[in-house]
Protein backbone atom coordinates (compact mmCIF):
# COMPACT_ATOMS: atom_id res chain seq x y z
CA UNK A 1 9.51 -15.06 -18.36
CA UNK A 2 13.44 -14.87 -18.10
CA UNK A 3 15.51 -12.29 -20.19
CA UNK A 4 18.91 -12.23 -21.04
CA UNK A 5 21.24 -9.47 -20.50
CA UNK A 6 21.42 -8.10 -23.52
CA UNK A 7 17.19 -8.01 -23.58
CA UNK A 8 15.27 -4.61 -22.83
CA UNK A 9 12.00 -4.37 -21.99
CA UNK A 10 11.44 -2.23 -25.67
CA UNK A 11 12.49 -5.44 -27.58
CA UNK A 12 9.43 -7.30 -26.05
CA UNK A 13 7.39 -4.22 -26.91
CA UNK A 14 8.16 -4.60 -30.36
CA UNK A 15 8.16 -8.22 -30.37
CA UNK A 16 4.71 -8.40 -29.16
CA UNK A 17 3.54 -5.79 -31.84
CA UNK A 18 5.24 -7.61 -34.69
CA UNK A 19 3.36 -10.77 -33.27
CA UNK A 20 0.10 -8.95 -32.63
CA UNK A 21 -0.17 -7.73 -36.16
CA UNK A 22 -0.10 -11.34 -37.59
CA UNK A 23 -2.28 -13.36 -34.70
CA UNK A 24 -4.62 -12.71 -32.59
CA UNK A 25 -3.09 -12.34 -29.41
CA UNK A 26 -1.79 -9.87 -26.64
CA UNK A 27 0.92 -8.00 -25.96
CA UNK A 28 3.36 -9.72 -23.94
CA UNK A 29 5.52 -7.07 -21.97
CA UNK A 30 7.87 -7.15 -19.58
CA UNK A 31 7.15 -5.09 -16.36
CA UNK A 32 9.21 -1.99 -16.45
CA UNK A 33 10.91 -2.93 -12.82
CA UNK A 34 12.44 -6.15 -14.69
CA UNK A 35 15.23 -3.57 -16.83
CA UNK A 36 14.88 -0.62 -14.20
CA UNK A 37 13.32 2.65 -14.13
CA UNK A 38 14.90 5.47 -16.52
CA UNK A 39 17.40 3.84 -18.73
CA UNK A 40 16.28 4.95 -22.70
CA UNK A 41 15.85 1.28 -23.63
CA UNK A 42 13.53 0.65 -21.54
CA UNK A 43 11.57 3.32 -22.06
CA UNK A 44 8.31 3.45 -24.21
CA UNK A 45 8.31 5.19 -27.57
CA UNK A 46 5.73 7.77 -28.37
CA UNK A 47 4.33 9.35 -31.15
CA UNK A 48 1.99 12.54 -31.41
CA UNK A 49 -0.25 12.36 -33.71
CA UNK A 50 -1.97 15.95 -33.36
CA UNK A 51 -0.08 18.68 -31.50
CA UNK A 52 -2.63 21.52 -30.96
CA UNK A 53 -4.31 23.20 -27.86
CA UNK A 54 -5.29 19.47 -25.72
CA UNK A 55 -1.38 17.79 -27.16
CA UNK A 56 0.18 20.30 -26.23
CA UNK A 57 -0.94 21.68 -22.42
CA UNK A 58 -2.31 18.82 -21.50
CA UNK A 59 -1.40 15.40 -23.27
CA UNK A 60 2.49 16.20 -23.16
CA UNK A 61 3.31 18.92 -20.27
CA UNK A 62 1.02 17.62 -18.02
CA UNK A 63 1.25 13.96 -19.47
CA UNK A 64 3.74 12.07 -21.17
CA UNK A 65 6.86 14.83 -20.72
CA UNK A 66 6.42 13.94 -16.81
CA UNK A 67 6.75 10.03 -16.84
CA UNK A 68 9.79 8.39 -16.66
CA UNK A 69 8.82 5.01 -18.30
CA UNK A 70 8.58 6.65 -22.06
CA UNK A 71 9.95 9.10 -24.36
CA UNK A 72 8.06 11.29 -26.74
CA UNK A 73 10.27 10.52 -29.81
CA UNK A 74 7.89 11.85 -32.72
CA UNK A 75 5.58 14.53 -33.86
CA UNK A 76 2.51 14.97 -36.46
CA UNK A 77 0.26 18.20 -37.37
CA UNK A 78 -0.95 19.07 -40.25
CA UNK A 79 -0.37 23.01 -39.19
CA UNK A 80 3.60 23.21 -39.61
CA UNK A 81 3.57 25.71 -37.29
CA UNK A 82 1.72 23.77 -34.42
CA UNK A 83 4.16 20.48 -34.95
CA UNK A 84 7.67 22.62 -34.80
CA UNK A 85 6.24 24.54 -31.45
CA UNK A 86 5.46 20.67 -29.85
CA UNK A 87 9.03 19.68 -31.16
CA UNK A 88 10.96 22.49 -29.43
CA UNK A 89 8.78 21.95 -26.70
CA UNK A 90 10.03 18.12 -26.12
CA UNK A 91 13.36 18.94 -27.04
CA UNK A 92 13.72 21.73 -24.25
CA UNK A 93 11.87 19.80 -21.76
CA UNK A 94 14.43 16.55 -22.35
CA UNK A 95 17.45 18.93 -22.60
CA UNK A 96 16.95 20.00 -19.17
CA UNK A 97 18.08 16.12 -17.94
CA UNK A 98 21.49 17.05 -18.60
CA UNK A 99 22.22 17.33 -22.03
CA UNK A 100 20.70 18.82 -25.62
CA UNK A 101 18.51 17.02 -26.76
CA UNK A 102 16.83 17.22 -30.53
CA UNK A 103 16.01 13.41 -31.54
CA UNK A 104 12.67 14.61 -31.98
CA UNK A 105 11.58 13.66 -35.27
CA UNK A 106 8.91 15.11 -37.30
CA UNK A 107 6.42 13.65 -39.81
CA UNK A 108 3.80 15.89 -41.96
CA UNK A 109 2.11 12.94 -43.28
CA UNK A 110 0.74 10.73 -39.68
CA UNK A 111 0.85 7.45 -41.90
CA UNK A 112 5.04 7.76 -41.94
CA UNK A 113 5.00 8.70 -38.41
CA UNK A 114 2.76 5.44 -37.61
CA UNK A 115 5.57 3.50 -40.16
CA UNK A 116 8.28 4.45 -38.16
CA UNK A 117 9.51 1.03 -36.43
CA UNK A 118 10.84 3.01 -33.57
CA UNK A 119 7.70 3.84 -32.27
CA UNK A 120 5.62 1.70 -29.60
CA UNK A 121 2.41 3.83 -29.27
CA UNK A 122 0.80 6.86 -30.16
CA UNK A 123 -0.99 9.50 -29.21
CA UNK A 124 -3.78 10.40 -31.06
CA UNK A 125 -4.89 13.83 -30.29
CA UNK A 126 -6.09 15.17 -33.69
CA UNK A 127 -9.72 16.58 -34.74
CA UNK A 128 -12.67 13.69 -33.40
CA UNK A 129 -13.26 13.17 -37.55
CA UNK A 130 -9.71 12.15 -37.65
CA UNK A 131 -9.83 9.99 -34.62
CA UNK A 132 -10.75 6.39 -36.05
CA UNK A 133 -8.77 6.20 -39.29
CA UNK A 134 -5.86 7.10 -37.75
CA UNK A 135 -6.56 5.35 -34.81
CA UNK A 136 -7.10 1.96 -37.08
CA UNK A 137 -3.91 2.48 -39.23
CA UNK A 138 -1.61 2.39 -35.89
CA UNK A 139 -3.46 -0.13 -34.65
CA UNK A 140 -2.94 -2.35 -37.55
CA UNK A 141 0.70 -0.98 -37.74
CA UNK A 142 1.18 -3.14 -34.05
CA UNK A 143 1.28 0.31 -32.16
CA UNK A 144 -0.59 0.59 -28.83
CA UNK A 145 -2.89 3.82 -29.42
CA UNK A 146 -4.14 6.42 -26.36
CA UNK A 147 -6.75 8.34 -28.27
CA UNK A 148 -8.37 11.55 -27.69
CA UNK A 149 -11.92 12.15 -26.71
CA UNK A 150 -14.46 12.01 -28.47
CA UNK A 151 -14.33 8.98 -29.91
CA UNK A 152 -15.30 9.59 -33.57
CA UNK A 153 -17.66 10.87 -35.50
CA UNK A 154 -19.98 8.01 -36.26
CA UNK A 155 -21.08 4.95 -34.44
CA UNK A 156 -20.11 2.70 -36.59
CA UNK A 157 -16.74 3.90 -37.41
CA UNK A 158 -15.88 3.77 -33.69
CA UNK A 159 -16.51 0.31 -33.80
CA UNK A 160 -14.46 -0.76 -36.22
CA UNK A 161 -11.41 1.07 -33.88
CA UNK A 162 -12.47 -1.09 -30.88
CA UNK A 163 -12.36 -4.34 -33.58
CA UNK A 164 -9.16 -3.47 -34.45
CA UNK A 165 -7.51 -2.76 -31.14
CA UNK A 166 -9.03 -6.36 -30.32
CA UNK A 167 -8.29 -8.46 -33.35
CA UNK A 168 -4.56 -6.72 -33.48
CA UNK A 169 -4.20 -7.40 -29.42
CA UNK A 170 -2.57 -3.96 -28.90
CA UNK A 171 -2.99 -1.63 -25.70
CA UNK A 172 -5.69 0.73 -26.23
CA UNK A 173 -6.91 3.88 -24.15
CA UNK A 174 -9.39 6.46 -24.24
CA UNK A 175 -8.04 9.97 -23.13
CA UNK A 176 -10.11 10.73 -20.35
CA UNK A 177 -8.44 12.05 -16.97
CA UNK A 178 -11.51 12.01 -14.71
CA UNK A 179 -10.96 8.70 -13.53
CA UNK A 180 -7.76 9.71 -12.16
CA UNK A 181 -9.31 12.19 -10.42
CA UNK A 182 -9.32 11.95 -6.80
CA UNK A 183 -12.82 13.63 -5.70
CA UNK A 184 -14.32 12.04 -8.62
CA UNK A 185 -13.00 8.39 -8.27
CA UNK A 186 -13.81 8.82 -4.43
CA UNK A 187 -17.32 9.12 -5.35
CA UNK A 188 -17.94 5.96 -7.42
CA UNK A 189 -15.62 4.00 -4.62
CA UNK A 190 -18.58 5.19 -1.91
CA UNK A 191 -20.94 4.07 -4.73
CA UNK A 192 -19.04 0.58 -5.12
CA UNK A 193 -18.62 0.28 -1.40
CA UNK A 194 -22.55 0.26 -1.51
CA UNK A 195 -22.65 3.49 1.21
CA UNK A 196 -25.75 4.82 -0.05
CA UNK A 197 -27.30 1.56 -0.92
CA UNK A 198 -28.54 0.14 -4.40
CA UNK A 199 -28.82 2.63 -7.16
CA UNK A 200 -31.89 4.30 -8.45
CA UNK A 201 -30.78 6.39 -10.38
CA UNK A 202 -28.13 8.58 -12.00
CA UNK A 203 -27.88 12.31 -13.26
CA UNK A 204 -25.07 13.73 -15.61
CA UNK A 205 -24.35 17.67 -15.97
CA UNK A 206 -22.40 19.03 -18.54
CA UNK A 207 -21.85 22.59 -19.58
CA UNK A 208 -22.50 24.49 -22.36
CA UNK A 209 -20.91 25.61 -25.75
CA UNK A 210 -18.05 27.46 -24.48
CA UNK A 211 -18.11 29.63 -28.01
CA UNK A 212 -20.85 31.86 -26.92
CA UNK A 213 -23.41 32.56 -29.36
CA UNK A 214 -23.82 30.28 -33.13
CA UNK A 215 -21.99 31.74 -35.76
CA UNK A 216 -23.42 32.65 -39.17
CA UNK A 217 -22.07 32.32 -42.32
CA UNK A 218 -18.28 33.01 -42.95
CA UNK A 219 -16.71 34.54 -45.92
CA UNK A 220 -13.53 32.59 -47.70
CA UNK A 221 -10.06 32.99 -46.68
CA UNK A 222 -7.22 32.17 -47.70
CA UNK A 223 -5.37 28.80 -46.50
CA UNK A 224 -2.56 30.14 -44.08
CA UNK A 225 0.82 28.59 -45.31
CA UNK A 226 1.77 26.32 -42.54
CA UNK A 227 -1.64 24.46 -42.61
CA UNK A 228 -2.18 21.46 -45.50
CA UNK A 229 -6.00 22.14 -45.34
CA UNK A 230 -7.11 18.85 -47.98
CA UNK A 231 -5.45 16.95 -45.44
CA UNK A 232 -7.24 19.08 -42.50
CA UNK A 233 -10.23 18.23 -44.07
CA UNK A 234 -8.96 14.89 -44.52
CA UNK A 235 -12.19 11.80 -44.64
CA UNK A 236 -14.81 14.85 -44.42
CA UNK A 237 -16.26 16.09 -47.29
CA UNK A 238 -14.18 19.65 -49.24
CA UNK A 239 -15.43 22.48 -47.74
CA UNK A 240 -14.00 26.41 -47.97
CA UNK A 241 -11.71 27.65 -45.78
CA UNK A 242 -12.21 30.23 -42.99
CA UNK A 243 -10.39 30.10 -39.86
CA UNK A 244 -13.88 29.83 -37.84
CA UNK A 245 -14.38 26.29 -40.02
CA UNK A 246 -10.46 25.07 -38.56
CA UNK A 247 -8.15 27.15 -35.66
CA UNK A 248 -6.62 29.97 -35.17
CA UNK A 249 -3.13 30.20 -36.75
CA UNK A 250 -0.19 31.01 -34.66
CA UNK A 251 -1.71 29.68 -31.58
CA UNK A 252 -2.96 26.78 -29.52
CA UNK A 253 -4.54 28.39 -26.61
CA UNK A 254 -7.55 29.50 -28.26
CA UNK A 255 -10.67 27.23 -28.49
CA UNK A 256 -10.95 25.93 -32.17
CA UNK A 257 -14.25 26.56 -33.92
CA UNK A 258 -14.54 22.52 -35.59
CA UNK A 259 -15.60 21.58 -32.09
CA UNK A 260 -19.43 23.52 -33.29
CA UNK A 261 -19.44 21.95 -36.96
CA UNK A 262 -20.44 18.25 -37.23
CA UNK A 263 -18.28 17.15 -40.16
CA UNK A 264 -15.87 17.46 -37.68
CA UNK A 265 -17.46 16.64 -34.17
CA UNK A 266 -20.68 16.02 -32.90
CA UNK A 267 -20.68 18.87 -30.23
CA UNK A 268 -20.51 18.87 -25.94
CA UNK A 269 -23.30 16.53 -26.06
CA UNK A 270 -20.20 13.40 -26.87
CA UNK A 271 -16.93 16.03 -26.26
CA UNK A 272 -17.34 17.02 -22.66
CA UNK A 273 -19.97 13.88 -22.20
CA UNK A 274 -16.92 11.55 -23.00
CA UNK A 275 -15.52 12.64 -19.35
CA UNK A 276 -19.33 12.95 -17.13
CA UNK A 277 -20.97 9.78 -18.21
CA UNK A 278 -17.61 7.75 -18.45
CA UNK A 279 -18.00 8.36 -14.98
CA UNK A 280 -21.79 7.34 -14.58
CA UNK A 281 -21.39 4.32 -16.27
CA UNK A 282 -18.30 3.39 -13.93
CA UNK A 283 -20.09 4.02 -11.32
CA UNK A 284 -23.10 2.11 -12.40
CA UNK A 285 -20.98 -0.71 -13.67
CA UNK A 286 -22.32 -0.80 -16.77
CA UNK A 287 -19.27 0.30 -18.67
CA UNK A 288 -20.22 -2.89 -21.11
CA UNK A 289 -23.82 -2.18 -21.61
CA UNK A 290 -26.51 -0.22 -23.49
CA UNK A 291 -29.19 1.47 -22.50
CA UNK A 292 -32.41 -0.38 -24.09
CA UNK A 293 -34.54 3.05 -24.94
CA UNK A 294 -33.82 6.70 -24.46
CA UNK A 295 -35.87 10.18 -25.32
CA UNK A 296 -35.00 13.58 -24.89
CA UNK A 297 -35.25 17.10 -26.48
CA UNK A 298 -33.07 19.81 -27.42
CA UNK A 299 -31.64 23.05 -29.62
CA UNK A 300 -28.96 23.08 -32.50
CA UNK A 301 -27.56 26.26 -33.65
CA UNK A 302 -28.05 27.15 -36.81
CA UNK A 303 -25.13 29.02 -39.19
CA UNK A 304 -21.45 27.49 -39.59
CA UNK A 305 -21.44 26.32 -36.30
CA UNK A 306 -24.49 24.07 -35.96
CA UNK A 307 -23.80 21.92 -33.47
CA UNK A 308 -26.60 20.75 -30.53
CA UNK A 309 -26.45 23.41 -28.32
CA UNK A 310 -29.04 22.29 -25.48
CA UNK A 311 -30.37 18.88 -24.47
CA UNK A 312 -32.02 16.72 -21.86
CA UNK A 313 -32.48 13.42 -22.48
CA UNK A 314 -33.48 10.43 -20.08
CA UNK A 315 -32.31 6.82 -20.76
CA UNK A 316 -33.80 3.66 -19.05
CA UNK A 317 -31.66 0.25 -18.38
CA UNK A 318 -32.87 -3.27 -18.97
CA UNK A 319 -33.08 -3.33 -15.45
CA UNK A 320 -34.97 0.03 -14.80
CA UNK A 321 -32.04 1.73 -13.77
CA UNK A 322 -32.32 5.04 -14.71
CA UNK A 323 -29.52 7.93 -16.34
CA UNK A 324 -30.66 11.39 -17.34
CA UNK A 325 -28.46 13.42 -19.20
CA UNK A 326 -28.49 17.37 -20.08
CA UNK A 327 -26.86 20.49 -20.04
CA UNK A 328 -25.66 21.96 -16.51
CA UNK A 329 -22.74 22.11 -14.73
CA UNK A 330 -20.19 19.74 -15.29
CA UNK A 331 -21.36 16.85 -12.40
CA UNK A 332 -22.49 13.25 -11.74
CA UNK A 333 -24.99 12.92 -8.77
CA UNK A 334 -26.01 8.70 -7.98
CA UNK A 335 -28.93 8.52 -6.28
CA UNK A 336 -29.25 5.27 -4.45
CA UNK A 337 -31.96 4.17 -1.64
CA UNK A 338 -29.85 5.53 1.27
CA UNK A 339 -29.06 8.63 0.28
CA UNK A 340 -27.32 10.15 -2.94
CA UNK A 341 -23.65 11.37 -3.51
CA UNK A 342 -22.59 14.28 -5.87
CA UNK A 343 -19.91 15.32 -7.58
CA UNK A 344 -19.39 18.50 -9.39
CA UNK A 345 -15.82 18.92 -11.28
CA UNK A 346 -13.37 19.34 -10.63
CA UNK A 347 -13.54 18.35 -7.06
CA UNK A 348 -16.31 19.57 -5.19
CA UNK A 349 -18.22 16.11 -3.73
CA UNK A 350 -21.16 16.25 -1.49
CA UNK A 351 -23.80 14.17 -0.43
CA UNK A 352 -27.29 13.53 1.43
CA UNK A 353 -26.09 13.21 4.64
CA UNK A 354 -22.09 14.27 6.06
CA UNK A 355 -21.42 10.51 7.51
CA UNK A 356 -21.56 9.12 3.85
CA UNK A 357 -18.52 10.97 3.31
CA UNK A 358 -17.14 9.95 6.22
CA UNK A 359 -16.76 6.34 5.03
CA UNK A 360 -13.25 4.79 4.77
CA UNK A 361 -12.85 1.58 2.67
CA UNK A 362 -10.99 -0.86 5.26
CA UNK A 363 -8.73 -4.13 4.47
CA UNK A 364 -11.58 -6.04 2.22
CA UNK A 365 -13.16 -2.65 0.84
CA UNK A 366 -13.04 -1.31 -2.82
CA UNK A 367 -10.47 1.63 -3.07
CA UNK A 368 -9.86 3.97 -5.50
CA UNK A 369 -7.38 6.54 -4.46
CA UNK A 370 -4.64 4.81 -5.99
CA UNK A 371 -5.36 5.58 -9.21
CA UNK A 372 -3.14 6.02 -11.76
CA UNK A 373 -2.89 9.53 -13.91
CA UNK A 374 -4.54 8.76 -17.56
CA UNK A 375 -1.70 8.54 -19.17
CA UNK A 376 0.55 6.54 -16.31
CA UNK A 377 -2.30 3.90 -16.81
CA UNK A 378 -1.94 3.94 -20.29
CA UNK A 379 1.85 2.95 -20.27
CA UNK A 380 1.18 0.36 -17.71
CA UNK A 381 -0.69 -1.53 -19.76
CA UNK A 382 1.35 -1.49 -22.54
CA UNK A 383 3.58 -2.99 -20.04
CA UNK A 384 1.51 -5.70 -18.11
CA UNK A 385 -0.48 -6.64 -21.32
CA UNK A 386 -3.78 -6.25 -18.91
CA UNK A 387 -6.65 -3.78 -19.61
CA UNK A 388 -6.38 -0.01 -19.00
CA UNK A 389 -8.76 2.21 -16.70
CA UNK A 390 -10.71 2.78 -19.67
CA UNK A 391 -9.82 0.44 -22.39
CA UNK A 392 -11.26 1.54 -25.94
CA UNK A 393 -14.35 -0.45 -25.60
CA UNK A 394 -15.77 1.30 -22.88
CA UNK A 395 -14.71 4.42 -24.70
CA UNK A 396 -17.03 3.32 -27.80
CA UNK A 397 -19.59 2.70 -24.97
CA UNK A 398 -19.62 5.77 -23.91
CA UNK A 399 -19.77 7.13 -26.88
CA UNK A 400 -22.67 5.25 -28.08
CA UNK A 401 -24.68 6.16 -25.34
CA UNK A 402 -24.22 9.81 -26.07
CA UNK A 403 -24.79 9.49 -29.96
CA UNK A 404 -28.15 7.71 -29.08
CA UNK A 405 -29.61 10.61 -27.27
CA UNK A 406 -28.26 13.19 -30.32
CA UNK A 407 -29.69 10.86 -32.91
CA UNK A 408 -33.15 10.68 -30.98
CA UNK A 409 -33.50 14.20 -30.44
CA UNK A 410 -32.56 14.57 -34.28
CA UNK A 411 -35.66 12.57 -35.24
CA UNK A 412 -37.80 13.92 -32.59
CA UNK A 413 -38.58 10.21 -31.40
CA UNK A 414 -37.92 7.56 -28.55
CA UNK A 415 -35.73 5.14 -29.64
CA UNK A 416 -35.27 1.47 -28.46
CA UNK A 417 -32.04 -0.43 -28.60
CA UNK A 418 -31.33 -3.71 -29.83
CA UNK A 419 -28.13 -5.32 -27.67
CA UNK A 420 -28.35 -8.16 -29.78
CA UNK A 421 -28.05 -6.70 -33.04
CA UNK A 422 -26.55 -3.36 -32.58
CA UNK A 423 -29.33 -1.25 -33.93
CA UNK A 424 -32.36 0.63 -32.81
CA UNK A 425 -35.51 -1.71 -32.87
CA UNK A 426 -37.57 -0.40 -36.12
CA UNK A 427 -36.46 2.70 -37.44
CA UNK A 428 -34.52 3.03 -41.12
CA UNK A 429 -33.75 6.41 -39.73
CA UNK A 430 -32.12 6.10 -36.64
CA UNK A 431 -29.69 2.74 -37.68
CA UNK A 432 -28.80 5.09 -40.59
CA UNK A 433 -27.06 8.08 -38.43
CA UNK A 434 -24.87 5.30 -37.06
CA UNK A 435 -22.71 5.22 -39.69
CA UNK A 436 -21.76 8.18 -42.39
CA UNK A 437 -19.95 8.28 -45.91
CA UNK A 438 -16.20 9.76 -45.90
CA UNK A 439 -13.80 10.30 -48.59
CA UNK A 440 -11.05 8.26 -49.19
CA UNK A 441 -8.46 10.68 -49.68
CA UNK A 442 -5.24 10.62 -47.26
CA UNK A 443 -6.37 7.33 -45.99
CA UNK A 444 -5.18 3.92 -46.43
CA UNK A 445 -7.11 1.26 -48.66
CA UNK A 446 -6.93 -0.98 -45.74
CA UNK A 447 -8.30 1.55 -42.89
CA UNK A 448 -11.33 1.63 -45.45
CA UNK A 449 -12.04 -1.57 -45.64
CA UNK A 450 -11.60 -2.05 -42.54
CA UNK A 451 -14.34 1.02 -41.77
CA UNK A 452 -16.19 -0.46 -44.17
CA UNK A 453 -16.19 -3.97 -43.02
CA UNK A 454 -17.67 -3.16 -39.89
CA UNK A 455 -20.82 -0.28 -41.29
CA UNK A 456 -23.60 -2.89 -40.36
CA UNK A 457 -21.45 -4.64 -37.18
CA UNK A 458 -23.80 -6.71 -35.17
CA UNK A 459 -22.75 -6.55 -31.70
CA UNK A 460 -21.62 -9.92 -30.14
């Protein structure tokens, strides 16, 4: 593709959205080294939607702020008070390049920060329950979407975002970091470089609500006056405040107590499992398949935060491999006929015998350690037009296998999947957690029938 001087690489961005919202195709982008490295126009626009605790220390200082190929242009929170500290933060952070800098625009409502035609992508880094409306309307805005783990709330809601993101042809990414990684990508390239032989199986560690005990019952509070709580509460169902329900105002470095309560999020077993068996299945290679049964057992706390609070569940393969999955440390150990590799996070990797370690990939090898960071590998594929790392639909895979060892330990029962049809084989029960009622409020009429169109999806 040639491009005339007065072309930037930003006008193809936006060209290939406004095309992408009427058609069904992808992006076409112009690589980044085409217009050079730094100049603002051909940089990448970025929204926030979401600036708490994860936005803030970890999806802008240690993320976007750091890359040269974009520009954080936007902010969204529904806490006032969160939004103006991840404004100031961007503005002093791009004021240090040479000049002041306060182009940073803020938006209280995310659906005018999605309209805003100077934006290529967002960020979407709000509460999981939030995660696929919003997630839809910028993808069928034409913006290319990184979203936060964990995927959603519901099954079925989480794929209508990956529908979306395909039918729209926009750059989609799940935030997960672990990939990038170097200990942790090292271990799947021993596993892809066949070093301990075909796989028997694979384990997956993850640790504990960090909370500490279940909290009971909480008495009413009033709403602090930064925060617009109806549209906190957004798609989930009106509940009282307390601060233990939402965050902790005038902060982001505390842990937020919706992370135990399932209108919100389904708990570590699909928040801290997004990053472990993202992993597992990469390893595996089955990032684009389902496990066909899976069993477990486990604990939910009981009081306002209610989340599942200890499992171990084992899922079989169409092919016998096997996964087990429960609460540990945070680690992935593949077990293959040759010996097994391990790898606890962040970076401690061991394994059955010291040579396997010892292996270096040479010329026709798989290598990993060129990895890109999470977020470098999202821009680049807003640029190239090819998949990410982790592209939304392994994301949604991930997720799925998670939410089918909740929902079995839920109903007490071994469940058997359908690939075919997207359901569990026989059980009214089980096909009914994949999906769950929200209120319209705050959202779209097209997100919802978009949600809606996709409630009884059948997997193609």
């Amino acid at each position: 593709m040639k491009s005339n001087k007065n072309s930037t690489r930003r006008d193809f961005i936006k060209k290939s959205s406004a095309i992408a919202t009427g058609a069904l195709v992808a992006p076409t982008i112009v690589p980044s080294s085409v217009f050079g490295k730094t100049a603002p126009s051909n940089q990448i626009n970025v929204g926030m939607v979401g600036t708490g605790r994860q936005a803030v220390h970890v999806n802008l200082k240690n993320g976007f702020l750091k890359l040269d190929n974009c520009r954080v242009i936007a902010t969204n929170d529904v806490d006032s008070w969160r939004m103006n500290l991840a404004t100031k933060l961007i503005n002093d952070i791009y004021a240090k390049e040479g000049k002041p800098y306060d182009g940073v625009k803020e938006y209280d409502d995310y659906r005018d920060l999605i309209a805003d035609k100077d934006i290529d992508a967002v960020m979407i880094s709000t509460t999981d329950h939030w995660h696929a409306p919003a997630t839809i309307a910028a993808t069928l805005a034409g913006k290319h979407v990184c979203m936060e783990k964990a995927f959603s709330v519901a099954p079925m809601h989480a794929k209508a975002v990956v529908e979306a993101v395909k039918e729209k042809g926009v750059t989609g990414r799940l935030d997960s970091e672990f990939r990038s990684i170097r200990e942790i990508n090292r271990a799947v390239e021993l596993v892809h470089n066949n070093v301990i032989g075909d796989l028997v199986s694979v384990e997956v560690g993850v640790p504990g609500e960090l909370n500490g005990s279940a909290l009971g019952p909480q008495q009413n509070m009033p709403v602090p006056k930064e925060l617009n709580y109806d549209m906190w509460l957004g798609p989930a169902f009106p509940a009282p405040y307390t601060m233990q329900r939402v965050h902790e105002p005038g902060t982001i470095d505390s842990r937020p107590g919706w992370l135990r309560i399932s209108d919100y999020c389904n708990g570590m077993i699909t928040n801290w499992g997004a990053h472990l068996n993202d992993i597992a299945l990469w390893g595996m290679k089955k990032e684009y398949e389902h496990p066909v049964t899976v069993e477990g057992t486990g604990a939910f706390d009981k009081g306002i935060w209610h989340t599942i609070s200890a499992f171990d569940l084992n899922y079989e393969y169409a092919d016998g491999l096997k996964l087990k999955y429960k609460i540990d440390v945070p680690f992935v150990k593949f077990i293959g006929k040759d010996g097994w590799i391990r790898i606890q996070y962040p970076n401690k990797l061991t394994a059955s015998n010291d040579s396997i370690l010892k292996f270096e990939p040479g010329k026709n090898d798989i290598s990993y350690k060129d990895t890109l960071s999470d977020k470098a590998d999202f821009l680049k594929g807003i640029e190239t037009g090819k998949p990410t790392l982790e592209p939304l639909e392994v994301g949604y895979n991930v997720y799925l296998l998670t939410m089918m060892g909740l929902i079995s330990i839920t109903l007490g029962s071994k469940l058997t999947w359908d690939q075919k049809s997207g359901q569990f084989v026989g059980d009214n029960a089980a096909n009914s957690m994949l999906t769950r009622p929200f209120r319209e409020k705050w959202i779209d009429g097209d997100v919802v029938d978009w949600i809606n169109k996709y409630q009884q999806f059948e997997l193609k």
